[in-house]
Protein backbone atom coordinates (compact mmCIF):
# COMPACT_ATOMS: atom_id res chain seq x y z
CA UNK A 1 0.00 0.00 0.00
CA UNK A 2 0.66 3.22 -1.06
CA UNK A 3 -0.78 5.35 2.36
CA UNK A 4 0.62 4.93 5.46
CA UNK A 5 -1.02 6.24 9.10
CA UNK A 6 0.37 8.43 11.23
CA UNK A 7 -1.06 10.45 14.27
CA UNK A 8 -2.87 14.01 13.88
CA UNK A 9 -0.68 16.54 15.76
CA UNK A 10 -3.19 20.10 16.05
CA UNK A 11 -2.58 22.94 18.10
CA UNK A 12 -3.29 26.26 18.38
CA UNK A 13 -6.66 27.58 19.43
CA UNK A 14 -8.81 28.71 15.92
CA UNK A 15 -12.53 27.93 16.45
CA UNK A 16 -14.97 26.93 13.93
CA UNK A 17 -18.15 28.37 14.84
CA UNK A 18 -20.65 27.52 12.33
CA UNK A 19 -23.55 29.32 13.85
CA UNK A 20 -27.19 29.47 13.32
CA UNK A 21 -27.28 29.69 9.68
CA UNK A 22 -26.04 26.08 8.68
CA UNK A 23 -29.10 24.82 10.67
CA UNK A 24 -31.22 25.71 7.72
CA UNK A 25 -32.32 29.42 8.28
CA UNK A 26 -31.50 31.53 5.59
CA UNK A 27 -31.06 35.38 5.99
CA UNK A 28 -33.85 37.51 3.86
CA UNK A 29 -33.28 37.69 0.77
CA UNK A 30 -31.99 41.73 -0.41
CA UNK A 31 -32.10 43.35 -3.40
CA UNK A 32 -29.65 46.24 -2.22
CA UNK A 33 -26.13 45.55 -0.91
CA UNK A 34 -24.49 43.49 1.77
CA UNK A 35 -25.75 45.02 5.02
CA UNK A 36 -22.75 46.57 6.29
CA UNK A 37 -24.37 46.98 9.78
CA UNK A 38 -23.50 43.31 10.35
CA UNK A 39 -20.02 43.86 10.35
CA UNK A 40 -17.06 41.73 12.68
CA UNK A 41 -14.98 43.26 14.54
CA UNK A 42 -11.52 43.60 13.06
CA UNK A 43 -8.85 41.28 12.01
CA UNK A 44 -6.61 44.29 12.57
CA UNK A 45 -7.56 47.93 12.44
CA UNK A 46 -7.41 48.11 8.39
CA UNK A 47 -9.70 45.07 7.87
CA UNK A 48 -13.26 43.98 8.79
CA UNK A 49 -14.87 40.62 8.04
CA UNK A 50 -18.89 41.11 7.26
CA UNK A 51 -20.69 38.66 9.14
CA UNK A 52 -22.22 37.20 12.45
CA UNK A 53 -19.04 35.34 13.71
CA UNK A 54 -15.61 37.04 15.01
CA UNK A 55 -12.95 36.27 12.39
CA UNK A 56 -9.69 34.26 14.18
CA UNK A 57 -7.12 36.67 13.97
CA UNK A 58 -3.82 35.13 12.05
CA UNK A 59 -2.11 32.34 14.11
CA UNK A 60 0.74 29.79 13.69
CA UNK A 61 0.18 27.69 10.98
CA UNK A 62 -1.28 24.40 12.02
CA UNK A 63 -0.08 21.37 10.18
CA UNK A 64 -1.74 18.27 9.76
CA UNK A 65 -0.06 15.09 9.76
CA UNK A 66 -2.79 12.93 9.02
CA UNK A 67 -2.57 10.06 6.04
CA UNK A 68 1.12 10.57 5.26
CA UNK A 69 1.93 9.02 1.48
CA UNK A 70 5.45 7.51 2.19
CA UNK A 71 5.97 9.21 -1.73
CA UNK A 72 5.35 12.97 -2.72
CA UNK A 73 1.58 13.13 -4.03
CA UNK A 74 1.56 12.78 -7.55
CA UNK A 75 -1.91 13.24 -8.80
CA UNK A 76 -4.48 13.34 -11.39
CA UNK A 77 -7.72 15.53 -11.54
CA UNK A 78 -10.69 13.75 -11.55
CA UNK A 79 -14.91 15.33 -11.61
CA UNK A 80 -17.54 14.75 -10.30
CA UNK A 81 -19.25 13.09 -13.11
CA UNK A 82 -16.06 10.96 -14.15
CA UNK A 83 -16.17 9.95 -10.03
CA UNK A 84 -19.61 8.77 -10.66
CA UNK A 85 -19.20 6.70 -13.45
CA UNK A 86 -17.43 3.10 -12.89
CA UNK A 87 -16.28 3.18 -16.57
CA UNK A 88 -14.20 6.13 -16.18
CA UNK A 89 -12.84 5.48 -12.47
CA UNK A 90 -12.23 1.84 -13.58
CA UNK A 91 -9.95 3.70 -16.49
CA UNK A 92 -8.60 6.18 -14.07
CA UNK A 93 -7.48 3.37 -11.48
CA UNK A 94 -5.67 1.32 -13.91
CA UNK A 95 -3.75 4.06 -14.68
CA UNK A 96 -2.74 4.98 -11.39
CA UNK A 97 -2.03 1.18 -10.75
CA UNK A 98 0.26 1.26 -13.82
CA UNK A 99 2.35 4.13 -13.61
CA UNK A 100 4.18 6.35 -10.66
CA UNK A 101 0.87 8.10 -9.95
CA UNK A 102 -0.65 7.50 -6.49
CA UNK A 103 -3.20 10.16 -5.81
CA UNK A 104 -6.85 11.61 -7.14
CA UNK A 105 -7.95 15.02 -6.65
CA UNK A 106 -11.95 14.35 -6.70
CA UNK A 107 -14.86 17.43 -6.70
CA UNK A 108 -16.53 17.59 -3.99
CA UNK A 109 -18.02 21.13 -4.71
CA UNK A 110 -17.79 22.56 -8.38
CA UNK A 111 -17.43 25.85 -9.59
CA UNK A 112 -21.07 26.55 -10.03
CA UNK A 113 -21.39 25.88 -6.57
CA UNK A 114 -22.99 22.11 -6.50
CA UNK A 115 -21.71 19.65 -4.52
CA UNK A 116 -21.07 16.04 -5.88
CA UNK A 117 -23.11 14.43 -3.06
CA UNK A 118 -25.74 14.19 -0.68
CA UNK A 119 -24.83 15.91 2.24
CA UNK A 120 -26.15 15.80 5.90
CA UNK A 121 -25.88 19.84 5.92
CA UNK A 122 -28.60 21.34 6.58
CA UNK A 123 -28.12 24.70 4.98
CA UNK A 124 -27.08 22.74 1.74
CA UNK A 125 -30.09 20.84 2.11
CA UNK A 126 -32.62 23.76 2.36
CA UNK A 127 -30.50 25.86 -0.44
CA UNK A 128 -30.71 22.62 -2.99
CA UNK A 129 -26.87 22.56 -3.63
CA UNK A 130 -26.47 18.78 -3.26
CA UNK A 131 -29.48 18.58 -5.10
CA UNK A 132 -27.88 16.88 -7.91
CA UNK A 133 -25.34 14.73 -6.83
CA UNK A 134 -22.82 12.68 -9.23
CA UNK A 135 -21.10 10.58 -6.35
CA UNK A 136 -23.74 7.72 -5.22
CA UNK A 137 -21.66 6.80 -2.22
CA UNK A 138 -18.88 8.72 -1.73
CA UNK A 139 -17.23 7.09 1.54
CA UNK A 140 -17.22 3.44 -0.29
CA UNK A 141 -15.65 5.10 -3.36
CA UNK A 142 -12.93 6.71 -1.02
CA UNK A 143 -13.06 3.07 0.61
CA UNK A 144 -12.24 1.74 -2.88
CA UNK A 145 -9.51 3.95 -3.52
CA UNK A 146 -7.57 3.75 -0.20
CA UNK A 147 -7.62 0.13 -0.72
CA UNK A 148 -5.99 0.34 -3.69
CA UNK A 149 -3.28 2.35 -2.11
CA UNK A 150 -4.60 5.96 -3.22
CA UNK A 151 -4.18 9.08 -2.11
CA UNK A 152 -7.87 10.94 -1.89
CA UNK A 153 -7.82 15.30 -2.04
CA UNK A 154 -11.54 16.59 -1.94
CA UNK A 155 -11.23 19.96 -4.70
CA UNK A 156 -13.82 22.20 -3.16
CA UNK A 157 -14.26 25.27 -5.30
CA UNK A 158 -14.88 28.46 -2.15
CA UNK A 159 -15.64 32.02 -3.05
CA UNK A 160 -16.79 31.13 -7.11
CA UNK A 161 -20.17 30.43 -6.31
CA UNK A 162 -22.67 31.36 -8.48
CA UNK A 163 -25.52 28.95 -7.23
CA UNK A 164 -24.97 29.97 -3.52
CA UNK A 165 -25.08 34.11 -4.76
CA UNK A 166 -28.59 33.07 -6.47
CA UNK A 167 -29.71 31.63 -3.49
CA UNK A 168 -28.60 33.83 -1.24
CA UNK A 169 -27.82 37.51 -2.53
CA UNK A 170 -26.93 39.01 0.31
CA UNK A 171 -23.54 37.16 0.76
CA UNK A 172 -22.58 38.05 -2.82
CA UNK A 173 -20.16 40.61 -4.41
CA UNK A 174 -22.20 43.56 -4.74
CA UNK A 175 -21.78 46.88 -7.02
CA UNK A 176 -21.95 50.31 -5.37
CA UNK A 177 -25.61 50.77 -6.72
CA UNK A 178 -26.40 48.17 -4.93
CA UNK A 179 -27.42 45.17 -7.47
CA UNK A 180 -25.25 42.39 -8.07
CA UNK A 181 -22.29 42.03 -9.30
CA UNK A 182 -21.27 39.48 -11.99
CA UNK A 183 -18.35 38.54 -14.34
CA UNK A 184 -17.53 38.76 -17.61
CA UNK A 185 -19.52 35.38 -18.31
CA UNK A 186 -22.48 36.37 -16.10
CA UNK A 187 -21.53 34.80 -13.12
CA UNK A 188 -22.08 36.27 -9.58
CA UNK A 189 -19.14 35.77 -7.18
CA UNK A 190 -19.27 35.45 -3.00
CA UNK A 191 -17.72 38.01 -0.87
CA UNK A 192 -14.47 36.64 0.59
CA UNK A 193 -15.34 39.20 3.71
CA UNK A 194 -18.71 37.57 5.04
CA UNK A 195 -18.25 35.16 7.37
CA UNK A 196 -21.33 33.08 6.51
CA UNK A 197 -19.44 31.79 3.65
CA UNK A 198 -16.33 30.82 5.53
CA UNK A 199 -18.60 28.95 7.83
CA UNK A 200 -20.80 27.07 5.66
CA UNK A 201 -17.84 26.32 3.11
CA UNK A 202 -15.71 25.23 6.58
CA UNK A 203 -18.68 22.72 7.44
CA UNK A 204 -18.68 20.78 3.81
CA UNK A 205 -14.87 20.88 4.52
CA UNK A 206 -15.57 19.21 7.37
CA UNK A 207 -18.19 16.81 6.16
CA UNK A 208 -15.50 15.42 3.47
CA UNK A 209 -13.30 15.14 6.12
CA UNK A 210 -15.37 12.81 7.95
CA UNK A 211 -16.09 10.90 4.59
CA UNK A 212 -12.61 10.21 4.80
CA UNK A 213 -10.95 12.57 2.07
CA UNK A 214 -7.55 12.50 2.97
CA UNK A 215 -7.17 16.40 2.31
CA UNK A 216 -9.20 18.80 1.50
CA UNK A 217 -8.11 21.39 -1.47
CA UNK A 218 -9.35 24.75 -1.62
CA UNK A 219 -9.82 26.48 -5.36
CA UNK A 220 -10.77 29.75 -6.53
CA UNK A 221 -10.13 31.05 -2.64
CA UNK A 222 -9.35 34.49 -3.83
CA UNK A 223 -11.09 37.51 -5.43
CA UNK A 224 -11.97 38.05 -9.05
CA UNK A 225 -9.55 39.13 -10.81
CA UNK A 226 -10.16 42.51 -11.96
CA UNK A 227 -9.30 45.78 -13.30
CA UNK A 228 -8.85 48.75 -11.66
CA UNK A 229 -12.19 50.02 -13.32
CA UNK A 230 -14.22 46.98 -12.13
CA UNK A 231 -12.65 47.58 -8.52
CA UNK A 232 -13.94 51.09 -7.83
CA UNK A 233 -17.70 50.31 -8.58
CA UNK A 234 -17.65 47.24 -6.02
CA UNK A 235 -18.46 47.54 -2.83
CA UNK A 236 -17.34 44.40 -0.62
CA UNK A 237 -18.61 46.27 2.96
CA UNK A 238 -18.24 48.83 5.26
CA UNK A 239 -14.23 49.15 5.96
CA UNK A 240 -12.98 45.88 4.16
CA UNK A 241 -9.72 45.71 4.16
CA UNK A 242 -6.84 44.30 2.49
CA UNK A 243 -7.42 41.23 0.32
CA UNK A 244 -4.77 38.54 1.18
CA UNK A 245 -5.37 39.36 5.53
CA UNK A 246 -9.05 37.97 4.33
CA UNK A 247 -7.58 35.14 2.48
CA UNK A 248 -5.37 34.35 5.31
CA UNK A 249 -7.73 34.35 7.60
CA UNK A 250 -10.01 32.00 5.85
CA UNK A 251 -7.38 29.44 5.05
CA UNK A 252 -6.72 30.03 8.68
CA UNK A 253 -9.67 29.27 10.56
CA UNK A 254 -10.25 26.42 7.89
CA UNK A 255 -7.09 24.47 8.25
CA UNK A 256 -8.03 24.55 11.99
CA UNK A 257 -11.00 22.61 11.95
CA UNK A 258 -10.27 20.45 8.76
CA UNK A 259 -7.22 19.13 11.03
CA UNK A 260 -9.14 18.58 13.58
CA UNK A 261 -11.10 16.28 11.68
CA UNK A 262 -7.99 14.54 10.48
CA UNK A 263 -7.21 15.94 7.18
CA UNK A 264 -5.03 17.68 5.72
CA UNK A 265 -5.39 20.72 3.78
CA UNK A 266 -4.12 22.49 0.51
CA UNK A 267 -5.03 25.51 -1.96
CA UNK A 268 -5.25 26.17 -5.37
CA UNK A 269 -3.34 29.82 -6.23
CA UNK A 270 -2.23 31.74 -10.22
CA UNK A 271 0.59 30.30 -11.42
CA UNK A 272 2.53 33.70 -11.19
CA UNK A 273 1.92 34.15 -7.32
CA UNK A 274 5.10 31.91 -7.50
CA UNK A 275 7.10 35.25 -8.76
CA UNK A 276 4.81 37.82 -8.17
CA UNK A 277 5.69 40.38 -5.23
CA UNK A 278 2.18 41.35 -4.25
CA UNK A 279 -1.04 39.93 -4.33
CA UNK A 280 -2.38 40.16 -7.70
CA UNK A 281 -4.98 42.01 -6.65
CA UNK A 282 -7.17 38.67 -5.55
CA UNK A 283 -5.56 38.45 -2.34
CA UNK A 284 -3.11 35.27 -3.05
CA UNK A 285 0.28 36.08 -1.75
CA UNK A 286 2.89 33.14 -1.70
CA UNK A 287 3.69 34.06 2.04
CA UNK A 288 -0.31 34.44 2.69
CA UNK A 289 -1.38 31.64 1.47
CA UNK A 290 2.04 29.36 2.22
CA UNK A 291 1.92 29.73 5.72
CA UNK A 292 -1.95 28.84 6.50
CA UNK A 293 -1.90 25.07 4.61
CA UNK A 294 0.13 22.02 4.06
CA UNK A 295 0.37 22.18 0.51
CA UNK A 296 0.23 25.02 -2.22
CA UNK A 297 -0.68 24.21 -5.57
CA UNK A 298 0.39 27.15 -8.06
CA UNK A 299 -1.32 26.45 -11.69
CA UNK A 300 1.48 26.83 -13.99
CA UNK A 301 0.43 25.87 -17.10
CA UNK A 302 1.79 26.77 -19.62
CA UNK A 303 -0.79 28.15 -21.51
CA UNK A 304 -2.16 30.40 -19.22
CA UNK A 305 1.33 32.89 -19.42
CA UNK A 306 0.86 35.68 -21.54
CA UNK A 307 3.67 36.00 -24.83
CA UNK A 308 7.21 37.29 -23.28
CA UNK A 309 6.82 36.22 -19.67
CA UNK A 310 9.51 34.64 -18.30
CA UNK A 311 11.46 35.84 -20.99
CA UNK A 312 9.84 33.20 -23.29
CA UNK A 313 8.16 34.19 -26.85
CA UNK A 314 5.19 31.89 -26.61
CA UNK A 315 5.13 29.69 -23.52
CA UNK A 316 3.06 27.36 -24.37
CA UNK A 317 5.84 25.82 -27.06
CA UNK A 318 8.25 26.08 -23.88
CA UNK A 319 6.73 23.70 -21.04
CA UNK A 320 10.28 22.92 -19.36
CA UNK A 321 11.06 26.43 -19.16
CA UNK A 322 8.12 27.57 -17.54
CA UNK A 323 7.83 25.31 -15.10
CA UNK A 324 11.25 25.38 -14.46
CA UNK A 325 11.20 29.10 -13.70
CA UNK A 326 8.08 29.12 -12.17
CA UNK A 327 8.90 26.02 -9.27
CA UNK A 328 12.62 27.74 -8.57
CA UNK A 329 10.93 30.90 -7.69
CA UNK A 330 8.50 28.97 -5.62
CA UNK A 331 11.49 26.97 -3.94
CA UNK A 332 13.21 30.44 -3.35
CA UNK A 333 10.00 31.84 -1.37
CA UNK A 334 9.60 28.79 0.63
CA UNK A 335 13.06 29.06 1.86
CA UNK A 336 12.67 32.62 2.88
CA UNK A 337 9.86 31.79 5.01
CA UNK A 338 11.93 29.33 6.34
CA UNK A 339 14.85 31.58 6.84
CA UNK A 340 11.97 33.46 8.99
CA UNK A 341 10.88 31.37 11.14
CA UNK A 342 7.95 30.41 9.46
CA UNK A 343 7.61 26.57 8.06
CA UNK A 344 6.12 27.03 4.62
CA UNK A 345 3.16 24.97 2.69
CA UNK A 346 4.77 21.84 0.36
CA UNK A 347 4.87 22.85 -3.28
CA UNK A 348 2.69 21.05 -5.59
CA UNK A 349 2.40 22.33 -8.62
CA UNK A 350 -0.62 22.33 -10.91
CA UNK A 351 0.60 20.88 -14.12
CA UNK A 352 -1.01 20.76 -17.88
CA UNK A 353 -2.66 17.85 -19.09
CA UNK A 354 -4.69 19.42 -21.90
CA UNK A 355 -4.11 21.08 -25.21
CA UNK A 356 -4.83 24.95 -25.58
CA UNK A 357 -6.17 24.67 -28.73
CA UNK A 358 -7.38 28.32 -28.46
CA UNK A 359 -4.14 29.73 -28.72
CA UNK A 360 -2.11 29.85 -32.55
CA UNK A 361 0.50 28.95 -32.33
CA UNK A 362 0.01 25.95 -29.44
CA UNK A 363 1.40 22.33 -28.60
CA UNK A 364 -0.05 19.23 -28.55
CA UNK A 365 0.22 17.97 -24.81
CA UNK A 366 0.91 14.53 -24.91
CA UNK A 367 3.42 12.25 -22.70
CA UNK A 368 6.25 14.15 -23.80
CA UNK A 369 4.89 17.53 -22.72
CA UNK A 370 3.71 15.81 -19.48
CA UNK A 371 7.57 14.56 -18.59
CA UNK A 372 8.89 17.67 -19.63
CA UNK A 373 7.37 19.62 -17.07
CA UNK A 374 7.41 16.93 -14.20
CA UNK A 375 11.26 17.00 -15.04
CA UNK A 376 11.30 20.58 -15.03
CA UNK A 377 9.64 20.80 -11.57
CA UNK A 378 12.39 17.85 -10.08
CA UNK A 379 15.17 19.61 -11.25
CA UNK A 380 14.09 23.00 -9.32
CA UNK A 381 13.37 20.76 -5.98
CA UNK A 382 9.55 20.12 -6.27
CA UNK A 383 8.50 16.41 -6.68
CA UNK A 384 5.53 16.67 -6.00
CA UNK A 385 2.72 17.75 -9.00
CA UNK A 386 -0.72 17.32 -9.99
CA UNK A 387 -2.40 16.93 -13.97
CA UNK A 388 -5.24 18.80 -14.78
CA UNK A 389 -7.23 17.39 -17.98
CA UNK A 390 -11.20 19.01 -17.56
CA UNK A 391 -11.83 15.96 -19.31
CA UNK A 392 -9.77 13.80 -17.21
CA UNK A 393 -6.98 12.67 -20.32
CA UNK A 394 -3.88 11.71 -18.86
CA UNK A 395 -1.58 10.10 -21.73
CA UNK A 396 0.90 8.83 -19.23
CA UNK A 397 2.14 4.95 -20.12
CA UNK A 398 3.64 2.82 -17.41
CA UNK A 399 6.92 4.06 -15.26
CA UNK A 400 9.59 4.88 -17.33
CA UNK A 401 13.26 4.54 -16.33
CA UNK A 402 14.37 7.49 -14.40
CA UNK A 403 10.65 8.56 -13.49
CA UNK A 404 9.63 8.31 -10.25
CA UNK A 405 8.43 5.72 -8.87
């Protein structure tokens, strides 16, 4: 077998007070804003969480040491539909059984806002977001795959949420007029500040965690990204304050109680928070995010860098380089937070598994592209890495000489 057990060392005192709303009450619906009357007292004097509950202020990272792989995690996306189908996870588990793979990174809440299965929540219950769930038993198919020596990460999509901003508008992103605000593809986003979010998202954390997901990663746990423009017509509450102290705190307070429950925990952040000295402006910091979880997962494919970055013409034709760059500057701010005092997240780099057929000129991602970058990321320190395919393609044939193994 693949896992090995070890005992859950948590300390520190972060609560996880999920109030009165997950037992099913909903606040009133508004048309108008988020009521900034309901605001939490201060993280520090710059930054105000919007809410019922008192935000933990930033603590010691808490590490969880919970279902220790005696490998580094090398893993493969996986939905929620491909997780309900036994043709597709009977696919996906040969392949991990054939080659140097050992982990699955499973939905457990997409980014519409559904969850993948029927959960004992009762706030999810009364909104309807596990009202069409994929995974018909989710603890025997985590059952399944730990007996087969696999490594199970819950991917819980947190603050892109369109189906719990219709269903609840008042914990939304909200314009100054007042109405709601939505993306460039029509999608409304949560606010990052209210607390109700943290809590209810915290509690299907939880819930996985008892289902036996050996770790539970967060994604889109940031802000939109937007423009300057977009920015000054939002209002997020009365005296929000900076971005990545809200971030912080989340993963904070989360990582708390997930340990508790005896998982681990990890996060999803841009590929270019690896080199970037500030926070993007969607509150992802390397140092923010780094110091909250055990595991950071920058998405660094290479598709996603714009022409010239890096130094390189068109990244996409360059996977080695890119990777390369982008896991030595990661290295290099993991041992500065070391150098601090502070012990720093594992790197675990999202890598590509899919072709970006929008872009001209663009590579075919096959095996080769896949070793290129895994190499790239080993030769800057980082063995660890996860494939992303939305439609779960992983041309990977069995363990090749000098591959891991």
């Amino acid at each position: 077998m693949k896992l090995a057990a070890a005992a859950v060392i948590v300390s520190g005192t972060a609560s996880c007070s999920l109030g009165a709303q997950l037992d099913g009450t909903v606040p009133a619906k508004v048309q108008g804003k988020a009521d900034a009357s309901a605001a939490a007292p201060a993280i520090n004097p710059k930054t105000r969480l919007i809410g019922t509950a008192l935000a933990s202020p930033f603590e010691a990272p808490v590490h969880a040491e919970a279902n220790r792989l005696e490998e580094p995690v090398r893993g493969i996306y996986v939905s929620g539909y491909a997780a309900g189908s036994r043709r597709v996870m009977g696919r996906l588990k040969e392949l991990v059984d054939r080659t140097e793979l050992n982990a699955m990174v499973i939905d457990i809440k997409d980014d519409y806002g559904l969850m993948t299965y029927a959960s004992h929540i009762k706030l999810a219950n009364r909104l309807g977001t596990d009202s069409r769930p994929l995974i018909d038993d989710p603890k025997e198919l985590i059952d399944q795959l730990h007996r087969a020596g696999i490594y199970v990460i819950g991917r819980q999509v947190v603050f892109k949420d369109a189906l719990l901003a219709s269903k609840v508008p008042d914990w939304a992103i909200h314009e100054k007029s007042g109405k709601v605000w939505r993306d460039a593809k029509r999608k409304a986003w949560i606010n990052p500040y209210r607390k109700e979010v943290w809590n209810y998202n915290i509690a299907i954390a939880q819930e996985a965690a008892e289902l036996g997901f050996d770790e539970i990663q967060f994604d889109y746990v940031r802000f939109p990204a937007n423009g300057a423009a977009t920015e000054a017509k939002l209002d997020y509450g009365s005296e929000a304050g900076a971005k990545s102290e809200a971030i912080g705190a989340f993963l904070g307070e989360s990582a708390a109680a997930i340990h508790r429950k005896g998982a681990k925990v990890s996060a999803d952040v841009f590929g270019l928070v690896t080199s970037s000295s500030d926070d993007m402006g969607i509150g992802q910091s390397w140092r923010t995010v780094a110091s909250q979880v055990d595991s950071i997962s920058p998405m660094v494919y290479p598709s996603h860098y714009s022409p010239g970055m890096y130094g390189i013409a068109t990244p996409d034709l360059s996977p080695f380089e890119v990777i390369h760059k982008a896991m030595t500057d990661a290295s290099s701010r993991n041992r500065h937070l070391l150098q601090g005092g502070t012990q720093p997240a594992a790197i675990r780099p999202w890598l590509q598994s899919f072709t970006a057929t929008w872009l001209h000129p663009h590579r075919i991602y096959g095996e080769a592209e896949l070793r290129e970058q895994i190499r790239a990321a080993k030769e800057a320190g980082v063995d660890e890495y996860l494939l992303w395919s939305p439609k779960c393609l992983y041309p990977m044939s069995a363990n090749q000489a000098g591959a891991p193994s």
